[in-house]
N, C-alpha and C. Protein backbone atom coordinates (compact mmCIF):
# COMPACT_ATOMS: atom_id res chain seq x y z
N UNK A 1 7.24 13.81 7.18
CA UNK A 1 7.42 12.99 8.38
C UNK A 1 8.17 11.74 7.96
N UNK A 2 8.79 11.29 8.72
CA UNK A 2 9.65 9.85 8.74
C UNK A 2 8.82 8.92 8.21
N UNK A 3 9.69 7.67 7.62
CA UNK A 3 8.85 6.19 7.65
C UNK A 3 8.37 6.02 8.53
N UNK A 4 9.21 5.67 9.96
CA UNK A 4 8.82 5.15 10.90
C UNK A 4 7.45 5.53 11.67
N UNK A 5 7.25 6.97 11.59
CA UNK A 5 5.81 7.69 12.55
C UNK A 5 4.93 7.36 10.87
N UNK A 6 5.30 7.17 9.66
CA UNK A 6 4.04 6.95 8.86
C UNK A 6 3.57 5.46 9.24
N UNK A 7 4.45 4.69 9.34
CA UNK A 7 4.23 2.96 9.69
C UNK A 7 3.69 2.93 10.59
N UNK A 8 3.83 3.86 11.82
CA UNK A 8 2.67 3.54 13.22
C UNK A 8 1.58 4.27 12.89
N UNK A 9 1.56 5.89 12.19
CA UNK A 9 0.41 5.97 11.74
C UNK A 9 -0.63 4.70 11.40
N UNK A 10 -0.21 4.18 10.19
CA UNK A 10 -0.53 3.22 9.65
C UNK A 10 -1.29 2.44 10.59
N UNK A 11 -0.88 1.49 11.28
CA UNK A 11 -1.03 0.80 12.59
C UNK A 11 -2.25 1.71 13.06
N UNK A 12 -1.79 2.99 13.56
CA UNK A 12 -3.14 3.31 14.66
C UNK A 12 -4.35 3.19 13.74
N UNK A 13 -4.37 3.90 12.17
CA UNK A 13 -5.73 3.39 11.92
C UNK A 13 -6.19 2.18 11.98
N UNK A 14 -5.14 1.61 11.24
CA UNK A 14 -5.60 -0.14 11.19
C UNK A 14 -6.68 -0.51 12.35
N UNK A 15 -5.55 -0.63 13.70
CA UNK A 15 -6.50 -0.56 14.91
C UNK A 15 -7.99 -0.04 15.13
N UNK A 16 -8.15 1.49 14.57
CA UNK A 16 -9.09 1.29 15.14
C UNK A 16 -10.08 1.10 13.85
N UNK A 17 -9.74 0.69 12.60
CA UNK A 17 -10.55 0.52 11.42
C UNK A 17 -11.16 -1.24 11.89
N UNK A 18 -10.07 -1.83 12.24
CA UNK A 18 -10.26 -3.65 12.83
C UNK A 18 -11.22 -3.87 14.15
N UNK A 19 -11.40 -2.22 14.65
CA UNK A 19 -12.22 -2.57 15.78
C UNK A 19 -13.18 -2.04 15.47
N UNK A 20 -13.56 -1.29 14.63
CA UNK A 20 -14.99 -0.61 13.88
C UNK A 20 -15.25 0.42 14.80
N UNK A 21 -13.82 1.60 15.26
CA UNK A 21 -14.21 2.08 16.41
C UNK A 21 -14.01 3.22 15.73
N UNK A 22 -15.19 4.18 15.78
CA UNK A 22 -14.92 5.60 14.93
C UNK A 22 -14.16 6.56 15.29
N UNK A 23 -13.71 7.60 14.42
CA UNK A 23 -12.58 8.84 14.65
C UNK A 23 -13.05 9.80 16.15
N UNK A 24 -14.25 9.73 16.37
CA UNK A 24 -15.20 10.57 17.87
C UNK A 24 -14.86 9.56 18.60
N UNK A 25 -14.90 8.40 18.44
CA UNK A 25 -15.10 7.87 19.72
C UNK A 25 -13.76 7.25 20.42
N UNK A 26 -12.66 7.25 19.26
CA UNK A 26 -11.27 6.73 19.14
C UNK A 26 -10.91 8.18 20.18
N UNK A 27 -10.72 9.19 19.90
CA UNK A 27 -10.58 10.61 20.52
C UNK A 27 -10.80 10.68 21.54
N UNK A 28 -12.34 10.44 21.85
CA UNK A 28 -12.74 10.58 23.12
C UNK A 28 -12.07 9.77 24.62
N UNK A 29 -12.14 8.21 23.53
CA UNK A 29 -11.39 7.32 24.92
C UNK A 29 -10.15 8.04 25.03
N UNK A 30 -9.40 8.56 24.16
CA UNK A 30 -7.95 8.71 24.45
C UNK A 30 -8.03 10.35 24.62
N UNK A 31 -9.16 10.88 25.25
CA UNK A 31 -8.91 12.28 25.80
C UNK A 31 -8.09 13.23 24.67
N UNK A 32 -8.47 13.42 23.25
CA UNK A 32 -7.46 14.08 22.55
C UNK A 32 -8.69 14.71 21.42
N UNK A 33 -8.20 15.87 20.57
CA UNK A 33 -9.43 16.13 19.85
C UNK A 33 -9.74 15.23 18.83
N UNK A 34 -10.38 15.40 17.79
CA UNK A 34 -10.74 14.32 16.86
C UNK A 34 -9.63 15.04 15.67
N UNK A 35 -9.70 16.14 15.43
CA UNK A 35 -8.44 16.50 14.58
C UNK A 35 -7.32 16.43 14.97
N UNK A 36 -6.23 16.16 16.33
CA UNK A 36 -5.21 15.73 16.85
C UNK A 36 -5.53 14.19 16.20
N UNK A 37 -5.88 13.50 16.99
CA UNK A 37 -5.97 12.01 16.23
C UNK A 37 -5.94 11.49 14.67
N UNK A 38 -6.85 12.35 13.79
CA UNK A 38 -6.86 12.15 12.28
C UNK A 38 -5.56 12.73 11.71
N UNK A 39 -4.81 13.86 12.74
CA UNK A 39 -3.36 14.46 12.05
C UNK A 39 -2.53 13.22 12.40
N UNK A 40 -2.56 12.36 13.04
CA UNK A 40 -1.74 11.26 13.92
C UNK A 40 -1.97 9.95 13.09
N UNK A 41 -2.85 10.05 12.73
CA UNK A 41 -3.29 8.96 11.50
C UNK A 41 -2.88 8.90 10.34
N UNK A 42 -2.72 9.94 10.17
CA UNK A 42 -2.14 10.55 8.53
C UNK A 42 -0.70 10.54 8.77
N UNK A 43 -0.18 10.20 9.64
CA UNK A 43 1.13 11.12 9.88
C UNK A 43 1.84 11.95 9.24
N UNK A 44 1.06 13.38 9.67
CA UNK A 44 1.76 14.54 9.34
C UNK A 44 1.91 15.23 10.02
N UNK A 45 1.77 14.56 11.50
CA UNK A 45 2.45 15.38 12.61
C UNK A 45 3.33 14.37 13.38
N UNK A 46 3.77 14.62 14.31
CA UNK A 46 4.75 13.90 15.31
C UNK A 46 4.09 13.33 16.17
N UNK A 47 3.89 11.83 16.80
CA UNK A 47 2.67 11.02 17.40
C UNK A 47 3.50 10.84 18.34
N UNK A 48 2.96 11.47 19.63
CA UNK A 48 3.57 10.73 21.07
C UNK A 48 3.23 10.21 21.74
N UNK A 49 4.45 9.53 22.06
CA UNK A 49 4.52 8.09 22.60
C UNK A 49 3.24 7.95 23.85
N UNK A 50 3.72 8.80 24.61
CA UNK A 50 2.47 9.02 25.33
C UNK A 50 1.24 8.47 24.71
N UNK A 51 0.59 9.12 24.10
CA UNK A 51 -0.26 9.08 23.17
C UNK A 51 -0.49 7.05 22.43
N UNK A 52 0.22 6.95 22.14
CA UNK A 52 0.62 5.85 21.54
C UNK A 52 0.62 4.43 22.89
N UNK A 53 1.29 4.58 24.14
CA UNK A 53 0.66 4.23 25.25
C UNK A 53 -0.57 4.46 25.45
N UNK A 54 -1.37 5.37 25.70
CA UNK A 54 -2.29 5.44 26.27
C UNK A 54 -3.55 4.77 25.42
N UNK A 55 -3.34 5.27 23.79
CA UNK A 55 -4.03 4.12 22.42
C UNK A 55 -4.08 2.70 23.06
N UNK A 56 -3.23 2.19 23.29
CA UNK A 56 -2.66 0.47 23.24
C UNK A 56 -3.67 0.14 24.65
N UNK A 57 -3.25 0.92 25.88
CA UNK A 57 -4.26 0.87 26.99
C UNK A 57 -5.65 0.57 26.83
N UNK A 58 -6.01 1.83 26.62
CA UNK A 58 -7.88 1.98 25.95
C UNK A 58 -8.31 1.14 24.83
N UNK A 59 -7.37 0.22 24.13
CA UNK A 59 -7.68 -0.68 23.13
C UNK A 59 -7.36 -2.01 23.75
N UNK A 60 -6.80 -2.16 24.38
CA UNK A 60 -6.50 -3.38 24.68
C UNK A 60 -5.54 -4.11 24.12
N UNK A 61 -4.37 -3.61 23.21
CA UNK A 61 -3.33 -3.89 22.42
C UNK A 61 -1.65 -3.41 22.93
N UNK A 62 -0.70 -4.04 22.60
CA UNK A 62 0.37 -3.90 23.22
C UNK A 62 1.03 -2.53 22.30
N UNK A 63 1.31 -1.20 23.42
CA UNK A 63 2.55 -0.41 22.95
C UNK A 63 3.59 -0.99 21.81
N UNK A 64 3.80 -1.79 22.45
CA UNK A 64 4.89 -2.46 21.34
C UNK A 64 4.60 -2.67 19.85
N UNK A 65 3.61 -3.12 20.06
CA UNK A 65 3.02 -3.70 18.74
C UNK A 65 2.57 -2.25 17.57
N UNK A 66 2.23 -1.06 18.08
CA UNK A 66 1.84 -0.24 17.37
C UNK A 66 3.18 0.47 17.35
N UNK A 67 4.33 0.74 18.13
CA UNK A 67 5.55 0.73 17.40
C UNK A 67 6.16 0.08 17.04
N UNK A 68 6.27 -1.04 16.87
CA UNK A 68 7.08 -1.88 15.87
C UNK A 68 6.60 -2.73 15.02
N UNK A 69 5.00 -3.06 14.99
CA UNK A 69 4.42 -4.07 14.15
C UNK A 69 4.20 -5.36 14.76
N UNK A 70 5.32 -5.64 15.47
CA UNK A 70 5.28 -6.96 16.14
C UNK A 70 4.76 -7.25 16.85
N UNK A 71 4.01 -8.07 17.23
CA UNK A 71 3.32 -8.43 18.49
C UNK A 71 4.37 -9.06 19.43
N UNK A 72 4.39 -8.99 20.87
CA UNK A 72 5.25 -9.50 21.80
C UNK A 72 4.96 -10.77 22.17
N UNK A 73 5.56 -11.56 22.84
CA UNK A 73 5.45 -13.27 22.86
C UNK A 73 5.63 -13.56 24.47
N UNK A 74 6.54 -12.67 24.99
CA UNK A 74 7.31 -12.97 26.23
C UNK A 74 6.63 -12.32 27.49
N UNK A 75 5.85 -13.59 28.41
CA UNK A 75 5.24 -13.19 29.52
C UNK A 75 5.61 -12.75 31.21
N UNK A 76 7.42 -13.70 30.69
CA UNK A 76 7.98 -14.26 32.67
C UNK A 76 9.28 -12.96 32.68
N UNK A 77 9.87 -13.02 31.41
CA UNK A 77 10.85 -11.76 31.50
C UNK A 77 11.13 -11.61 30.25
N UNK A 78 12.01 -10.22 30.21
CA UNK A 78 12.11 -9.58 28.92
C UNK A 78 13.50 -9.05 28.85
N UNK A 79 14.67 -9.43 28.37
CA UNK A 79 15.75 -8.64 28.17
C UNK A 79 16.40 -7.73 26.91
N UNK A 80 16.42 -6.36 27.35
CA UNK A 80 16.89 -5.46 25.47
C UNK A 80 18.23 -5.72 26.49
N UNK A 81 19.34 -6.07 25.55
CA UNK A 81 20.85 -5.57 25.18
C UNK A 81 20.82 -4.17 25.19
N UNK A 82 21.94 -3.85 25.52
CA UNK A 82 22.86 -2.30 25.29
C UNK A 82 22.94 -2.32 23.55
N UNK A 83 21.73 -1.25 23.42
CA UNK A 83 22.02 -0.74 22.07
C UNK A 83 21.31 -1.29 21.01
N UNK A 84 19.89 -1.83 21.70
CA UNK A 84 18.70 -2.69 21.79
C UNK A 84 17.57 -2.11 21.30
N UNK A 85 16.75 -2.92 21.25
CA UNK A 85 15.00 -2.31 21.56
C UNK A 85 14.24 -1.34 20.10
N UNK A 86 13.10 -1.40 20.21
CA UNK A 86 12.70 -1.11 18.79
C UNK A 86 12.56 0.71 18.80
N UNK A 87 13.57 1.63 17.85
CA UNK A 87 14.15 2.77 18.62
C UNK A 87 12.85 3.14 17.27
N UNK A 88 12.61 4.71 18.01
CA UNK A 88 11.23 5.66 17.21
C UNK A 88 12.24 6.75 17.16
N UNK A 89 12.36 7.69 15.83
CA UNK A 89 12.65 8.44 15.92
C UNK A 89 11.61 9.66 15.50
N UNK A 90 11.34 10.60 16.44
CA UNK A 90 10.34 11.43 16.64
C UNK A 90 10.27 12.51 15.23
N UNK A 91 11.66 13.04 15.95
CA UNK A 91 12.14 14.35 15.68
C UNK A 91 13.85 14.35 15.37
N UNK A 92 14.48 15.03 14.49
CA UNK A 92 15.63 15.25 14.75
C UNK A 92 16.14 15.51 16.29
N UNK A 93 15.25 16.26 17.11
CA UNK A 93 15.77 16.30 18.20
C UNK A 93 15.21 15.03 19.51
N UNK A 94 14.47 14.21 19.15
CA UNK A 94 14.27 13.22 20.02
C UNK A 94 14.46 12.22 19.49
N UNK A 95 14.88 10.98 20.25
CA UNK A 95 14.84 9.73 19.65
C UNK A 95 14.36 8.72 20.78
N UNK A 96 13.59 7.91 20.64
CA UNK A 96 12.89 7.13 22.05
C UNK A 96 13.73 5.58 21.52
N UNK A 97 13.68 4.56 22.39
CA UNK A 97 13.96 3.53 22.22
C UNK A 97 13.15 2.17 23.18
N UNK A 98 12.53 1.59 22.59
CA UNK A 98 11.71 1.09 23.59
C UNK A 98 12.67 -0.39 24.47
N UNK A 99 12.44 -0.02 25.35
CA UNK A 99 12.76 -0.81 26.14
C UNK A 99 11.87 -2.58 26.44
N UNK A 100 10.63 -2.66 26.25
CA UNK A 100 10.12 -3.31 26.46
C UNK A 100 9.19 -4.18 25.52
N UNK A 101 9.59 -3.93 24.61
CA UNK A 101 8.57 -4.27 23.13
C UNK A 101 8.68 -5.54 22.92
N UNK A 102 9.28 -6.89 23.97
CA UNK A 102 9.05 -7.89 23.59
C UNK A 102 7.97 -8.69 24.68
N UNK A 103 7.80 -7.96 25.82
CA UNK A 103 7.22 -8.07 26.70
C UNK A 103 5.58 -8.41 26.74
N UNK A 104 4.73 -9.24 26.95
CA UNK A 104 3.31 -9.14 26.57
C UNK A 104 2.36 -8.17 27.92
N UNK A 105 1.33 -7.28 27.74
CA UNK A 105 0.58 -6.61 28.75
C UNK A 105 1.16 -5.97 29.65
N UNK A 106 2.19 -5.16 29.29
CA UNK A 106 3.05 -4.09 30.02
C UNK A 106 1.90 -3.24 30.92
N UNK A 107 2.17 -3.00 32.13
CA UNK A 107 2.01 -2.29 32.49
C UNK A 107 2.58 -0.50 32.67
N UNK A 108 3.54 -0.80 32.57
CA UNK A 108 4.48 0.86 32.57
C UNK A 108 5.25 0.34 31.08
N UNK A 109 5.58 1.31 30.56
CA UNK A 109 6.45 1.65 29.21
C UNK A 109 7.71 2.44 29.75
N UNK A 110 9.00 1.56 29.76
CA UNK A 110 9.91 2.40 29.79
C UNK A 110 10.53 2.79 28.39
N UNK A 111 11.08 3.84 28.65
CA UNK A 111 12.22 4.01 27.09
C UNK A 111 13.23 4.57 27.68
N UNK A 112 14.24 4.43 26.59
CA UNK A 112 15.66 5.10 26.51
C UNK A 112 15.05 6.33 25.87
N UNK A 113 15.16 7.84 26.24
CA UNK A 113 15.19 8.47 25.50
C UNK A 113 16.49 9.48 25.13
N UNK A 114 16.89 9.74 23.54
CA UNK A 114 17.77 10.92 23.30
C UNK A 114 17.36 12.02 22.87
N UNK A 115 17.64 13.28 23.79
CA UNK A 115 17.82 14.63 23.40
C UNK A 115 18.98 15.30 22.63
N UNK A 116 18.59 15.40 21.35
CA UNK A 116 19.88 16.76 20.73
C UNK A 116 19.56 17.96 21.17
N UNK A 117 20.93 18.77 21.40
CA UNK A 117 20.64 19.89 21.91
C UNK A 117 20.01 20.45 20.51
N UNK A 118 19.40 21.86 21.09
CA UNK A 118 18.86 22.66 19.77
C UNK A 118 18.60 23.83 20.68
N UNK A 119 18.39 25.15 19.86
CA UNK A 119 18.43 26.22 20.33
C UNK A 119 16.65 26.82 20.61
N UNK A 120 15.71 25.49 20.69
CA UNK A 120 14.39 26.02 19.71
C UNK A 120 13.89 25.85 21.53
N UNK A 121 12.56 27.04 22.11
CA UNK A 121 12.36 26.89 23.37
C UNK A 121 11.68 25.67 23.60
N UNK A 122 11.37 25.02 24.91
CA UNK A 122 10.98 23.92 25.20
C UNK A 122 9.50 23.75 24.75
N UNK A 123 8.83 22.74 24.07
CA UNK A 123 8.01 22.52 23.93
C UNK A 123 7.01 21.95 24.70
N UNK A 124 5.96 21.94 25.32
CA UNK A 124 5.28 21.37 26.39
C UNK A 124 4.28 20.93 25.97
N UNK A 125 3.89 19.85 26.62
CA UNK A 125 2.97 18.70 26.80
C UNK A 125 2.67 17.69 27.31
N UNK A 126 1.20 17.43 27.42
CA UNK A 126 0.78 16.92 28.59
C UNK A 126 -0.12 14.76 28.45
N UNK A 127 -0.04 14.30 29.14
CA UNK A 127 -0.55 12.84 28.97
C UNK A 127 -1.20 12.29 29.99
N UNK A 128 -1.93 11.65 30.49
CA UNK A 128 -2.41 10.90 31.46
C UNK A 128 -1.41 10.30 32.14
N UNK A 129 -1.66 10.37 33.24
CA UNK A 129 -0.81 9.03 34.13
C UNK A 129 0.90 10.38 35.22
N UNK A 130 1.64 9.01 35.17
CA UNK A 130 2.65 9.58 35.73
C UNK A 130 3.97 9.61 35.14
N UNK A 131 4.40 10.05 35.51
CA UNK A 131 6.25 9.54 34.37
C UNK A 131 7.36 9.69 34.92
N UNK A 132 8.50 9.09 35.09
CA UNK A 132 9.97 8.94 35.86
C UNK A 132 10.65 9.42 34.68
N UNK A 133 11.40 9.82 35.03
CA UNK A 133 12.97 10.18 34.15
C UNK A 133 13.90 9.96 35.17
N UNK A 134 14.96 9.16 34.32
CA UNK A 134 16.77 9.17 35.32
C UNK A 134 17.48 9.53 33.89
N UNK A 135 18.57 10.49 34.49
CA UNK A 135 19.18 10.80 33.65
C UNK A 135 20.99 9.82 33.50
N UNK A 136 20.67 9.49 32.51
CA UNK A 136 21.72 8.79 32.34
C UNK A 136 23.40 9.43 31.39
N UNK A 137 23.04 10.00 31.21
CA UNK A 137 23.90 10.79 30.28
C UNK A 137 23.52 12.33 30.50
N UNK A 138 24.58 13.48 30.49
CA UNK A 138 24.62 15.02 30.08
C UNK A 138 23.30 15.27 31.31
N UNK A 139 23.07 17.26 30.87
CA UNK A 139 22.79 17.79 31.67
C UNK A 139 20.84 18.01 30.66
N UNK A 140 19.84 17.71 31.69
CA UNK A 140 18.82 18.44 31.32
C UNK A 140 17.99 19.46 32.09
N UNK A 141 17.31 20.08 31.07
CA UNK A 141 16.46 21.64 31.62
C UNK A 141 15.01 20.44 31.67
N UNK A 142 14.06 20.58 32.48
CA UNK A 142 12.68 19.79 32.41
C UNK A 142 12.21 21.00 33.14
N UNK A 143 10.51 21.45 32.01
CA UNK A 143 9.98 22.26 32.75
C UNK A 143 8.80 21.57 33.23
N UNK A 144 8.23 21.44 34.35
CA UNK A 144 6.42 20.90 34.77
C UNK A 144 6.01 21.93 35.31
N UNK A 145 4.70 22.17 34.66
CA UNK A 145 4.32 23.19 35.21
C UNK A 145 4.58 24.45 36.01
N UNK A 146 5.51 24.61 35.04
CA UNK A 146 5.91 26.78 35.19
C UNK A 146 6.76 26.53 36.17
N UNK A 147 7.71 25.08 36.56
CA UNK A 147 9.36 24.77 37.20
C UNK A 147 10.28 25.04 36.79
N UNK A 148 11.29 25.06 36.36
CA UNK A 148 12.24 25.09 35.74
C UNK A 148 13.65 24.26 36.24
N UNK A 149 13.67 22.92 36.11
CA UNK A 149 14.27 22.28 36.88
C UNK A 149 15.54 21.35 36.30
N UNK A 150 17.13 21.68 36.64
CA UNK A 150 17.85 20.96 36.14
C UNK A 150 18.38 19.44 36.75
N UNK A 151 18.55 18.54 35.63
CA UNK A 151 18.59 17.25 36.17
C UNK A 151 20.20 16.82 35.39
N UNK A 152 21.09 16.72 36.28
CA UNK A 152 22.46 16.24 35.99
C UNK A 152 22.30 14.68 36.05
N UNK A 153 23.46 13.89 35.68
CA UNK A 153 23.82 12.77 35.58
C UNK A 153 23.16 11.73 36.60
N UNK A 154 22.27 10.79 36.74
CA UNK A 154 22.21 10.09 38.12
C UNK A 154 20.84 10.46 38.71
N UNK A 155 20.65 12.06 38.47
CA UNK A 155 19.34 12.66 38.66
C UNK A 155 18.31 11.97 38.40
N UNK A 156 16.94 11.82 39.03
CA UNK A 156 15.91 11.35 38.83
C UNK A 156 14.52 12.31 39.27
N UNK A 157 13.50 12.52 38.55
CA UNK A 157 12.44 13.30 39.15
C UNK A 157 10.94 12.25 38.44
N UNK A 158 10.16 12.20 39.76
CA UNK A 158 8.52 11.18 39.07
C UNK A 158 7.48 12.49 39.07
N UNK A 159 6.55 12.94 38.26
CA UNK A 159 5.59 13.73 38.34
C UNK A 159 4.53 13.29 37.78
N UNK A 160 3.18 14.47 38.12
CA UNK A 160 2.21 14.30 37.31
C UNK A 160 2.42 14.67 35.61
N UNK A 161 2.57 13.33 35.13
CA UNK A 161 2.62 13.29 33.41
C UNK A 161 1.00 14.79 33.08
N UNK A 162 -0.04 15.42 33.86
CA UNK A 162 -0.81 16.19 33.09
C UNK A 162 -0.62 17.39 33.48
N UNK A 163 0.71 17.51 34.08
CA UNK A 163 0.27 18.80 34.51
C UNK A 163 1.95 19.45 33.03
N UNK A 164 1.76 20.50 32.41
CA UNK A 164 2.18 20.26 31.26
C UNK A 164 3.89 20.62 31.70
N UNK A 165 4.84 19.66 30.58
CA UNK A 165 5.84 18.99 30.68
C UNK A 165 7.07 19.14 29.50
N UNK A 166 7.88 19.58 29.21
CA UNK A 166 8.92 19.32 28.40
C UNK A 166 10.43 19.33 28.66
N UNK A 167 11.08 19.60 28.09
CA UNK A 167 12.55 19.16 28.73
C UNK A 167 13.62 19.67 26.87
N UNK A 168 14.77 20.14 27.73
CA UNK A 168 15.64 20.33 26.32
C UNK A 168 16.88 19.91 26.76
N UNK A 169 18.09 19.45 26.09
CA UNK A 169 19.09 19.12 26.60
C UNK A 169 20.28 20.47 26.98
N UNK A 170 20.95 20.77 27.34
CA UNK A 170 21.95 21.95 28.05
C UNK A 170 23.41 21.65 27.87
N UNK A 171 24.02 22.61 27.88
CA UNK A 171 25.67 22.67 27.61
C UNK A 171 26.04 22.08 26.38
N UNK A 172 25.01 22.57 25.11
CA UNK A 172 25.03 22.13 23.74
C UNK A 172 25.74 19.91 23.29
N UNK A 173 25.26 19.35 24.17
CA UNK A 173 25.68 18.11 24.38
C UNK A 173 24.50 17.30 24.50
N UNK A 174 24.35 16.14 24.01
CA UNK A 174 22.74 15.21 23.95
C UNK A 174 22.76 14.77 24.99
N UNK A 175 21.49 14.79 25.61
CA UNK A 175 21.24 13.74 26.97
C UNK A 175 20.52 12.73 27.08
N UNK A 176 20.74 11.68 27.66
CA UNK A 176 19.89 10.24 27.63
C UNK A 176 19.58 9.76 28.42
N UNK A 177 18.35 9.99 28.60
CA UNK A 177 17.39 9.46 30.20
C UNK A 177 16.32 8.61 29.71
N UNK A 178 16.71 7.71 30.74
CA UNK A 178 15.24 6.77 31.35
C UNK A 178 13.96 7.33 31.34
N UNK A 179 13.02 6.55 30.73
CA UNK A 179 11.70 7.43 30.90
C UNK A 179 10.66 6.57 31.42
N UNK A 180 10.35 6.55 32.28
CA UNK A 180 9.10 5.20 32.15
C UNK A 180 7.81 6.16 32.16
N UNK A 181 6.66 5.65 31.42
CA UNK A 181 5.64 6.15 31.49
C UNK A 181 4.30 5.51 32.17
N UNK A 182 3.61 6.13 32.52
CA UNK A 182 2.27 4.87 33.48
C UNK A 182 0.86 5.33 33.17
């Protein structure tokens, strides 16, 4: 796995080692098994963001801060530049970019996200809450729950983030959509 998902690894234990909050009960608030969480800790799997929102929620700590280290400062507004923001790279085929990581007590998490195309079928999965995508770039496939739905340039679709979810990019070209998560 990358630096970057070992460094938030890092972080999520910290968290919940600083709050004396155990591996059952860390799980439980965040609806996930106790071996999903300890693989996420270790990082030797791929930690999503989702996931990583929903941590910061149930703890009381900023998204931002468990991807980038930093704690945020800025309460009245928040501006990332074009080509900005503290970027996670997942996977060779995803790359997130946070949009909001200077911001203090976010309520929604947006990101930039990039899709490489790849030939591998869509992977699905599911998170609490709700989630927007606009597509800003190229063509995507998004499946929710047994849909199969394409989203061109400009396109936008909001769903239930649990009902299960993935997306691949199309016409062998990367696509880059808006994501906000809630």
């Amino acid at each position: 796995m990358n630096t970057e998902i070992k460094q938030i690894a890092q972080r999520i234990r910290g968290l919940r080692d600083v709050l004396d909050v155990s591996l059952a009960e860390a799980a439980q608030k965040c609806e996930i098994s106790e071996t999903a969480l300890s693989r996420y800790e270790t990082g030797e799997v791929d930690i999503p963001v989702s996931f990583i929102c929903r941590l910061a929620q149930e703890f009381g700590v900023e998204a931002s801060t468990l991807l980038s280290g930093v704690e945020p400062k800025v309460s009245s507004f928040y501006v990332t530049r074009k080509g900005t923001g503290v970027s996670v790279e997942r996977t060779k085929a995803y790359k997130y970019r946070s949009l909001f990581h200077g911001f203090q007590k976010v309520h929604m998490s947006p990101f930039e996200v990039t899709v490489e195309p790849n030939d591998a079928p869509i992977t699905l999965n599911t998170h609490p809450g709700q989630e927007f995508n606009m597509i800003l770039e190229g063509t995507m496939q998004i499946s929710i729950a047994n849909h199969d739905i394409i989203l061109n340039e400009g396109d936008s679709i909001y769903f239930d983030a649990t009902k299960p979810h993935g997306m691949k990019a199309l016409g062998g070209k990367k696509v880059r959509f808006l994501a906000v998560i809630e």
